[in-house]
PDB file of N, CA and C in Angstrom:
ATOM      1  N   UNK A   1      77.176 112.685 121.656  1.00  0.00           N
ATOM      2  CA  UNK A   1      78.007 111.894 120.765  1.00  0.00           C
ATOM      3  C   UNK A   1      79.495 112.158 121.014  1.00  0.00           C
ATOM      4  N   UNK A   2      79.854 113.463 121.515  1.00  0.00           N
ATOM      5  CA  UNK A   2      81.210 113.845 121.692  1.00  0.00           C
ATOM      6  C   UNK A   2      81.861 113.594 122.779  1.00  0.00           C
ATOM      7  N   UNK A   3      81.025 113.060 124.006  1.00  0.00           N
ATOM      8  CA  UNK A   3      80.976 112.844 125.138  1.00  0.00           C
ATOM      9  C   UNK A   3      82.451 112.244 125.735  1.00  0.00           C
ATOM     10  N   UNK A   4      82.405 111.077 125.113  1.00  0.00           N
ATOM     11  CA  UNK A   4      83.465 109.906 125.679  1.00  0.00           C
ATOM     12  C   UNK A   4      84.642 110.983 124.988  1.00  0.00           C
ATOM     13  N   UNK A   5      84.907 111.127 123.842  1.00  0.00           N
ATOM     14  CA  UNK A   5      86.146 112.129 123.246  1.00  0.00           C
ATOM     15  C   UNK A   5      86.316 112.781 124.228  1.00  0.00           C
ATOM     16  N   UNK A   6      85.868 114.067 124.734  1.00  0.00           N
ATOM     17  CA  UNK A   6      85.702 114.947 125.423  1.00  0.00           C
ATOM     18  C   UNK A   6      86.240 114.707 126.739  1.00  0.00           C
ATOM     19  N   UNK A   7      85.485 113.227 127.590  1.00  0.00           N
ATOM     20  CA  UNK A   7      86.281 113.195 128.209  1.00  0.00           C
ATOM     21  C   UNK A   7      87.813 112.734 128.285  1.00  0.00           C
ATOM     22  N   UNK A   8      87.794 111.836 127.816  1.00  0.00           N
ATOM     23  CA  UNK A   8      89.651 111.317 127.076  1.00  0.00           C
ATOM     24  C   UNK A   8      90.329 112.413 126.938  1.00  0.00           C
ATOM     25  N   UNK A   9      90.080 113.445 126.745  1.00  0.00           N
ATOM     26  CA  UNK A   9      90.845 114.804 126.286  1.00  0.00           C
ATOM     27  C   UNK A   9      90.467 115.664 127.871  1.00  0.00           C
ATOM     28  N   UNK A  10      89.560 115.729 128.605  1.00  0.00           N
ATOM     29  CA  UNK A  10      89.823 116.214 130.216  1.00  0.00           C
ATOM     30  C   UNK A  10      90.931 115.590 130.901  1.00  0.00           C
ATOM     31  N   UNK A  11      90.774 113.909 130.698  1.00  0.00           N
ATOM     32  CA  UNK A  11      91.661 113.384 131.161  1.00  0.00           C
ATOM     33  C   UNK A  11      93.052 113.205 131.435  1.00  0.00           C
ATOM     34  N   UNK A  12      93.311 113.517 129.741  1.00  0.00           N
ATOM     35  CA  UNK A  12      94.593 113.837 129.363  1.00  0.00           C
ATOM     36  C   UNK A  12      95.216 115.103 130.146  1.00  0.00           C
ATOM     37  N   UNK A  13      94.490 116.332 129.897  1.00  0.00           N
ATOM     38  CA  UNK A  13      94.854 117.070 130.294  1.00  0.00           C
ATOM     39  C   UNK A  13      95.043 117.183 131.840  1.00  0.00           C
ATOM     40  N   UNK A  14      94.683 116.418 132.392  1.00  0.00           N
ATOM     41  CA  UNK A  14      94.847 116.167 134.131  1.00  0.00           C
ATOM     42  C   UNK A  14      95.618 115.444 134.494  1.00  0.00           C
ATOM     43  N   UNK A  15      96.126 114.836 133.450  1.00  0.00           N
ATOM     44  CA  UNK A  15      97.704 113.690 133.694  1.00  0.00           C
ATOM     45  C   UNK A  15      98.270 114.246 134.394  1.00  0.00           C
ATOM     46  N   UNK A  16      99.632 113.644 134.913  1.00  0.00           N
ATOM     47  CA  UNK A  16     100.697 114.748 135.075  1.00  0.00           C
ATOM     48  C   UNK A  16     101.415 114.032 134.337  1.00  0.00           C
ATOM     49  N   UNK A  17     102.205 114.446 133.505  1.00  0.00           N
ATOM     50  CA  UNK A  17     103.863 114.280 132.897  1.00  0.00           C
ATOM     51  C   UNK A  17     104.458 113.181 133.475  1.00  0.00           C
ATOM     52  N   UNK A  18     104.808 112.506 132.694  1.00  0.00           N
ATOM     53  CA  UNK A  18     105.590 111.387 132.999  1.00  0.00           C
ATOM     54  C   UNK A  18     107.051 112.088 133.781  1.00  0.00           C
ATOM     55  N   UNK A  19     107.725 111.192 134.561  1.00  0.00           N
ATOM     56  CA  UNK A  19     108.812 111.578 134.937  1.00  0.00           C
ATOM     57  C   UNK A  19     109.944 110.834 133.671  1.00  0.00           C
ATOM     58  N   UNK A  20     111.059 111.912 133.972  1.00  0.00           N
ATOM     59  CA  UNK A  20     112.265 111.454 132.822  1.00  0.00           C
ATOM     60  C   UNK A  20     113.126 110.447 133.845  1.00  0.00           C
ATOM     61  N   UNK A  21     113.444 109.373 133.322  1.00  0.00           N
ATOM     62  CA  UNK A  21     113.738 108.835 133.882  1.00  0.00           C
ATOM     63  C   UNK A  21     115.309 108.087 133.448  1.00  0.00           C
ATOM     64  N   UNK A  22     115.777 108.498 132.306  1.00  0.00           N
ATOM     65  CA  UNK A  22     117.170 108.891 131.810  1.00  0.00           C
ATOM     66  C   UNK A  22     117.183 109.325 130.573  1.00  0.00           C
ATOM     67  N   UNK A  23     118.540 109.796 130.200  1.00  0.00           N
ATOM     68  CA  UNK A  23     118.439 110.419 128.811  1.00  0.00           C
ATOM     69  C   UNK A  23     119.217 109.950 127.757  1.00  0.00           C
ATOM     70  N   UNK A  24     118.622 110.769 126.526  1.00  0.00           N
ATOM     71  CA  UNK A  24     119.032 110.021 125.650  1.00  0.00           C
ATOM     72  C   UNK A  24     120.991 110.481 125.491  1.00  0.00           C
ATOM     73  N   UNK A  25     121.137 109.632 124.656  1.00  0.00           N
ATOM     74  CA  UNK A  25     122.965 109.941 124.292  1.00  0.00           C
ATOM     75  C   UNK A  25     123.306 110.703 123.739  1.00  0.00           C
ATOM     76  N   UNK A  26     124.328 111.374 123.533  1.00  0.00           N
ATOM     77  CA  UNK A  26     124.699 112.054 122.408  1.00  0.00           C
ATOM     78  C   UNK A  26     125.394 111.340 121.637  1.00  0.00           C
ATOM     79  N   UNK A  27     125.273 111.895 120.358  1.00  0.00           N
ATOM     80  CA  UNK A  27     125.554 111.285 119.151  1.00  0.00           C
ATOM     81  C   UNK A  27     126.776 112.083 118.225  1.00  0.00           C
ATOM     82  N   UNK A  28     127.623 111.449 117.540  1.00  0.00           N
ATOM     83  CA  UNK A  28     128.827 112.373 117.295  1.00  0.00           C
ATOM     84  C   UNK A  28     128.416 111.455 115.500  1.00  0.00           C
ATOM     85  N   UNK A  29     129.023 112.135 114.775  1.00  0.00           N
ATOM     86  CA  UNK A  29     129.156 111.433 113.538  1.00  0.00           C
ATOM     87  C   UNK A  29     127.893 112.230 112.653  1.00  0.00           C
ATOM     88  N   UNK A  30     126.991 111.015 112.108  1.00  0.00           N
ATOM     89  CA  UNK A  30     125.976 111.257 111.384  1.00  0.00           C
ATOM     90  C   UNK A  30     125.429 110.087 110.857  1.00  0.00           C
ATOM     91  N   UNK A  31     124.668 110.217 109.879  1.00  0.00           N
ATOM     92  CA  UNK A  31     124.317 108.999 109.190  1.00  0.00           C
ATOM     93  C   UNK A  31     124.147 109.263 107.950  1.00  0.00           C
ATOM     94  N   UNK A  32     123.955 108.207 106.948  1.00  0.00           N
ATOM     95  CA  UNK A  32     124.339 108.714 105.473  1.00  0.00           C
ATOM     96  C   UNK A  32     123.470 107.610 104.545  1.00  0.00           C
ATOM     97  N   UNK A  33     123.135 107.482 103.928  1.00  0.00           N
ATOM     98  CA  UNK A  33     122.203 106.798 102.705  1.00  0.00           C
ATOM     99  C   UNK A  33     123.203 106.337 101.445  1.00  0.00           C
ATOM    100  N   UNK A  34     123.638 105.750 100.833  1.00  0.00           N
ATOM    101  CA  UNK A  34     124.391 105.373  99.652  1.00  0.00           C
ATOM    102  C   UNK A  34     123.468 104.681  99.019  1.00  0.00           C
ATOM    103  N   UNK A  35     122.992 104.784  97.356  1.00  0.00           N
ATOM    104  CA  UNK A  35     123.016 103.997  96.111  1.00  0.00           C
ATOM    105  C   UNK A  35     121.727 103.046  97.141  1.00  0.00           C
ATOM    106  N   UNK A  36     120.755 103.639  97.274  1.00  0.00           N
ATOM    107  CA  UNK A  36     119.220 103.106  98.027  1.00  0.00           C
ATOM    108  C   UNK A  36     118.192 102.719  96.928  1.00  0.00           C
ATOM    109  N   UNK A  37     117.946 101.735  96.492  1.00  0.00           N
ATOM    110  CA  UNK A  37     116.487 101.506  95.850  1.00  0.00           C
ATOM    111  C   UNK A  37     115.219 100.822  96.492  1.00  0.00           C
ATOM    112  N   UNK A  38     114.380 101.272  96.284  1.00  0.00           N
ATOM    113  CA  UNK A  38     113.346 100.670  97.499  1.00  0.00           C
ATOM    114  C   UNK A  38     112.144 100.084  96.151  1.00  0.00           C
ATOM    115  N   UNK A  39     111.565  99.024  96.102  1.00  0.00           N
ATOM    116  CA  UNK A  39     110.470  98.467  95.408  1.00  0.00           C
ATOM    117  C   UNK A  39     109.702  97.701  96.748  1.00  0.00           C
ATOM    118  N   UNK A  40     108.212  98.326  95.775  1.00  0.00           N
ATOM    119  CA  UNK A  40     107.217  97.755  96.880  1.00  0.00           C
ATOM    120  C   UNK A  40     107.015  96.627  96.352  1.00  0.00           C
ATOM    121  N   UNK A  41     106.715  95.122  97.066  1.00  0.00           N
ATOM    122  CA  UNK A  41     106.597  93.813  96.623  1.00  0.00           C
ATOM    123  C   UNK A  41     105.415  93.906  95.746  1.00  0.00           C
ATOM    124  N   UNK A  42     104.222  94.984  95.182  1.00  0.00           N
ATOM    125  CA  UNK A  42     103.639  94.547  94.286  1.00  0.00           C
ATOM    126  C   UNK A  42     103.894  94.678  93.120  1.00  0.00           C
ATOM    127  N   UNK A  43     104.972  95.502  92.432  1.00  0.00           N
ATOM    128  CA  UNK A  43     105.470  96.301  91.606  1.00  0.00           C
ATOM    129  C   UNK A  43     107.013  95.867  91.296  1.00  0.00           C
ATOM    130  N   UNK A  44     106.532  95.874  89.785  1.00  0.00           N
ATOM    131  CA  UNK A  44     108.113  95.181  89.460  1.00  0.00           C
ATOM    132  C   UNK A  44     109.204  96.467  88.944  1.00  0.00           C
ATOM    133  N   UNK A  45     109.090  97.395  89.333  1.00  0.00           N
ATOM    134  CA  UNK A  45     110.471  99.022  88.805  1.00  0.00           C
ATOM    135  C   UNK A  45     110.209  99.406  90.718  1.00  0.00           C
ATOM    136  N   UNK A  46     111.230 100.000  90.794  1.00  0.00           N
ATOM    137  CA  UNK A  46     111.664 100.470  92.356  1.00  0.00           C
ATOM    138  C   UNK A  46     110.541 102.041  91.936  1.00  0.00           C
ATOM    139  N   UNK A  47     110.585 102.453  93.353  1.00  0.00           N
ATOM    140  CA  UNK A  47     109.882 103.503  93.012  1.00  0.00           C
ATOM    141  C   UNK A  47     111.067 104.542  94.048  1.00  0.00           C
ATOM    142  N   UNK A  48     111.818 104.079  94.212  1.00  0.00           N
ATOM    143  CA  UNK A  48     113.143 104.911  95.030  1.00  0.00           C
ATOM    144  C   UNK A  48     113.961 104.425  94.193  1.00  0.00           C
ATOM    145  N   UNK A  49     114.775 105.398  93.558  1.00  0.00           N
ATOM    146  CA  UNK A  49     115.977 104.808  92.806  1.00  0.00           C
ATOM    147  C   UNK A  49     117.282 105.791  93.357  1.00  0.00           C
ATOM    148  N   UNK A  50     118.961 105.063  93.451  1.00  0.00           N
ATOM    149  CA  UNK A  50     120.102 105.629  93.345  1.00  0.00           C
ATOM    150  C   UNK A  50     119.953 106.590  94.661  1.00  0.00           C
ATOM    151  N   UNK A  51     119.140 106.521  95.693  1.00  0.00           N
ATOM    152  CA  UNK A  51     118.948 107.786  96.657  1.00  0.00           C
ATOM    153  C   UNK A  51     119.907 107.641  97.481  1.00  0.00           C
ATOM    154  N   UNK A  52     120.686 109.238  97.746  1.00  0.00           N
ATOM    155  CA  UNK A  52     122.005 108.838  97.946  1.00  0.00           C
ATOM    156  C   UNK A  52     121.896 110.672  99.527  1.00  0.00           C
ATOM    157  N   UNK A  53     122.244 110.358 100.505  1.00  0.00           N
ATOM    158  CA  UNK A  53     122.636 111.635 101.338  1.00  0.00           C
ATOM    159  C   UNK A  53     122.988 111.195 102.364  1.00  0.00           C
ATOM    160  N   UNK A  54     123.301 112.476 102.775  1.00  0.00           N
ATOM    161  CA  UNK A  54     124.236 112.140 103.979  1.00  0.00           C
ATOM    162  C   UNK A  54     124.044 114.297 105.312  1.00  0.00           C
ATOM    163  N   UNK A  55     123.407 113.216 106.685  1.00  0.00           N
ATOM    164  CA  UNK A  55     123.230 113.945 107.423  1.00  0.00           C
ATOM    165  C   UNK A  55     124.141 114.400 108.826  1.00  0.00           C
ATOM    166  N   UNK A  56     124.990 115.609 108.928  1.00  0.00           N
ATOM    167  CA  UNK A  56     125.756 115.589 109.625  1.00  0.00           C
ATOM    168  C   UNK A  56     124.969 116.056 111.553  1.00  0.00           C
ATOM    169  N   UNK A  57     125.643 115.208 112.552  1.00  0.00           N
ATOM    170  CA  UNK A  57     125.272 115.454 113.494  1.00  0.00           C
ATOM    171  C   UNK A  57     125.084 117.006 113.847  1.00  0.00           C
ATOM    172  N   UNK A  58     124.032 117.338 114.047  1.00  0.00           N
ATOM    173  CA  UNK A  58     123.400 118.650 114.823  1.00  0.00           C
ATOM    174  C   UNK A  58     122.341 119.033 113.315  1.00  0.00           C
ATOM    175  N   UNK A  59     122.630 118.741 112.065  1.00  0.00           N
ATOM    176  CA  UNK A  59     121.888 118.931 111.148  1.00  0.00           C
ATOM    177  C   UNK A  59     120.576 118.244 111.027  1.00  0.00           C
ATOM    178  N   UNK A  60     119.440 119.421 110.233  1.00  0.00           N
ATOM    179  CA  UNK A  60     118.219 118.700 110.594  1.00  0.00           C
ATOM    180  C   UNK A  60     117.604 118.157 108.766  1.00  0.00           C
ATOM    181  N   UNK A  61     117.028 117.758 108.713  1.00  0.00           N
ATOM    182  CA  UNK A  61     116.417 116.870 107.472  1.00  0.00           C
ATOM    183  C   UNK A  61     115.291 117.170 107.051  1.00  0.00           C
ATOM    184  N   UNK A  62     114.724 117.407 106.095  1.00  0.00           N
ATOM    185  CA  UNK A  62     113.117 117.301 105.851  1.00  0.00           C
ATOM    186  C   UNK A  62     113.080 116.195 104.518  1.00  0.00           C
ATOM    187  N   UNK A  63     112.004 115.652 104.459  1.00  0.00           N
ATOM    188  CA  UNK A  63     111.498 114.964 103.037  1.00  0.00           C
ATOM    189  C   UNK A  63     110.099 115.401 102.836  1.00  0.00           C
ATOM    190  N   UNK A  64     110.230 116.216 101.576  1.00  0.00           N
ATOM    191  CA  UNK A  64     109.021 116.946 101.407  1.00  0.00           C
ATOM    192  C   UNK A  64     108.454 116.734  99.727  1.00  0.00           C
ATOM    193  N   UNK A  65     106.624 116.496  99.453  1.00  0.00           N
ATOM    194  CA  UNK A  65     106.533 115.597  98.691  1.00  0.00           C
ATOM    195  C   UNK A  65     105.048 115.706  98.468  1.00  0.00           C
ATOM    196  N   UNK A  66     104.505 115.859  97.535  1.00  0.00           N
ATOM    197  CA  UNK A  66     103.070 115.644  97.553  1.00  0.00           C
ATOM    198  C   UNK A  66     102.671 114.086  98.183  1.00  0.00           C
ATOM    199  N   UNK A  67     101.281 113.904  98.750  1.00  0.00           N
ATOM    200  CA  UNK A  67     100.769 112.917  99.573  1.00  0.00           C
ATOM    201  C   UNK A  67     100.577 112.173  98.354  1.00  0.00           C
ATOM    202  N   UNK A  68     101.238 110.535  98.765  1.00  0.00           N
ATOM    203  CA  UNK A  68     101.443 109.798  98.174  1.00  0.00           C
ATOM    204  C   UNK A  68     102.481 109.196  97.314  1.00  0.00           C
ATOM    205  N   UNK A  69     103.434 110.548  97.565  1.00  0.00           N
ATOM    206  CA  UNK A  69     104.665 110.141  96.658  1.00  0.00           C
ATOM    207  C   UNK A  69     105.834 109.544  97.160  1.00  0.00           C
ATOM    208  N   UNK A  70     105.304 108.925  98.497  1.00  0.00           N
ATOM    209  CA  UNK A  70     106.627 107.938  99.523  1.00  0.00           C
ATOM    210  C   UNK A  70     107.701 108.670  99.827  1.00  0.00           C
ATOM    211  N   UNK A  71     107.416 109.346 100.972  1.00  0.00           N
ATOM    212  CA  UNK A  71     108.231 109.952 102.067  1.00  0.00           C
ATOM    213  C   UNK A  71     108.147 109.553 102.945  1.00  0.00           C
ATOM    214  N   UNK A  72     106.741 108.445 103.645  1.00  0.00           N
ATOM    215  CA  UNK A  72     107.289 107.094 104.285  1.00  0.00           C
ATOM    216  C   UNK A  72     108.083 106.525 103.814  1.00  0.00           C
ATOM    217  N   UNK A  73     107.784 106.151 103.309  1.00  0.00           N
ATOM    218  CA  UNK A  73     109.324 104.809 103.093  1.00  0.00           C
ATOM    219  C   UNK A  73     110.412 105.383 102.831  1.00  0.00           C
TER     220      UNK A  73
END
């Protein structure tokens, strides 16, 4: 039953690595969020309200959240 998995995963592992083939940019500045409300089209109250930050270049981010409480979106 595990067979086909099993192999997909030999396989993989016998790839070789893609080559890089250019890179990405550097980035100077940051990016920032202002006064964000997000409503899902079934629901009439936002379920993101006033969400407001701001991330400076080289700084890292987390959104952390019990499952289900929209840290996708």
């Amino acid at each position: 039953m595990l067979k086909p998995q099993l192999e997909l995963v030999e396989e993989l592992l016998h790839t070789a690595p893609l080559k890089k083939t250019s890179s990405l940019p550097v980035l100077h500045g940051g990016i920032g969020v202002v006064a964000v409300d997000f409503t899902y089209g079934s629901l009439d109250a936002p379920v993101l309200k006033n969400i407001n930050f701001h991330i400076k270049a080289g700084e890292c981010a987390i959104v952390q959240g019990p499952s289900g409480a929209g840290k996708t979106t």
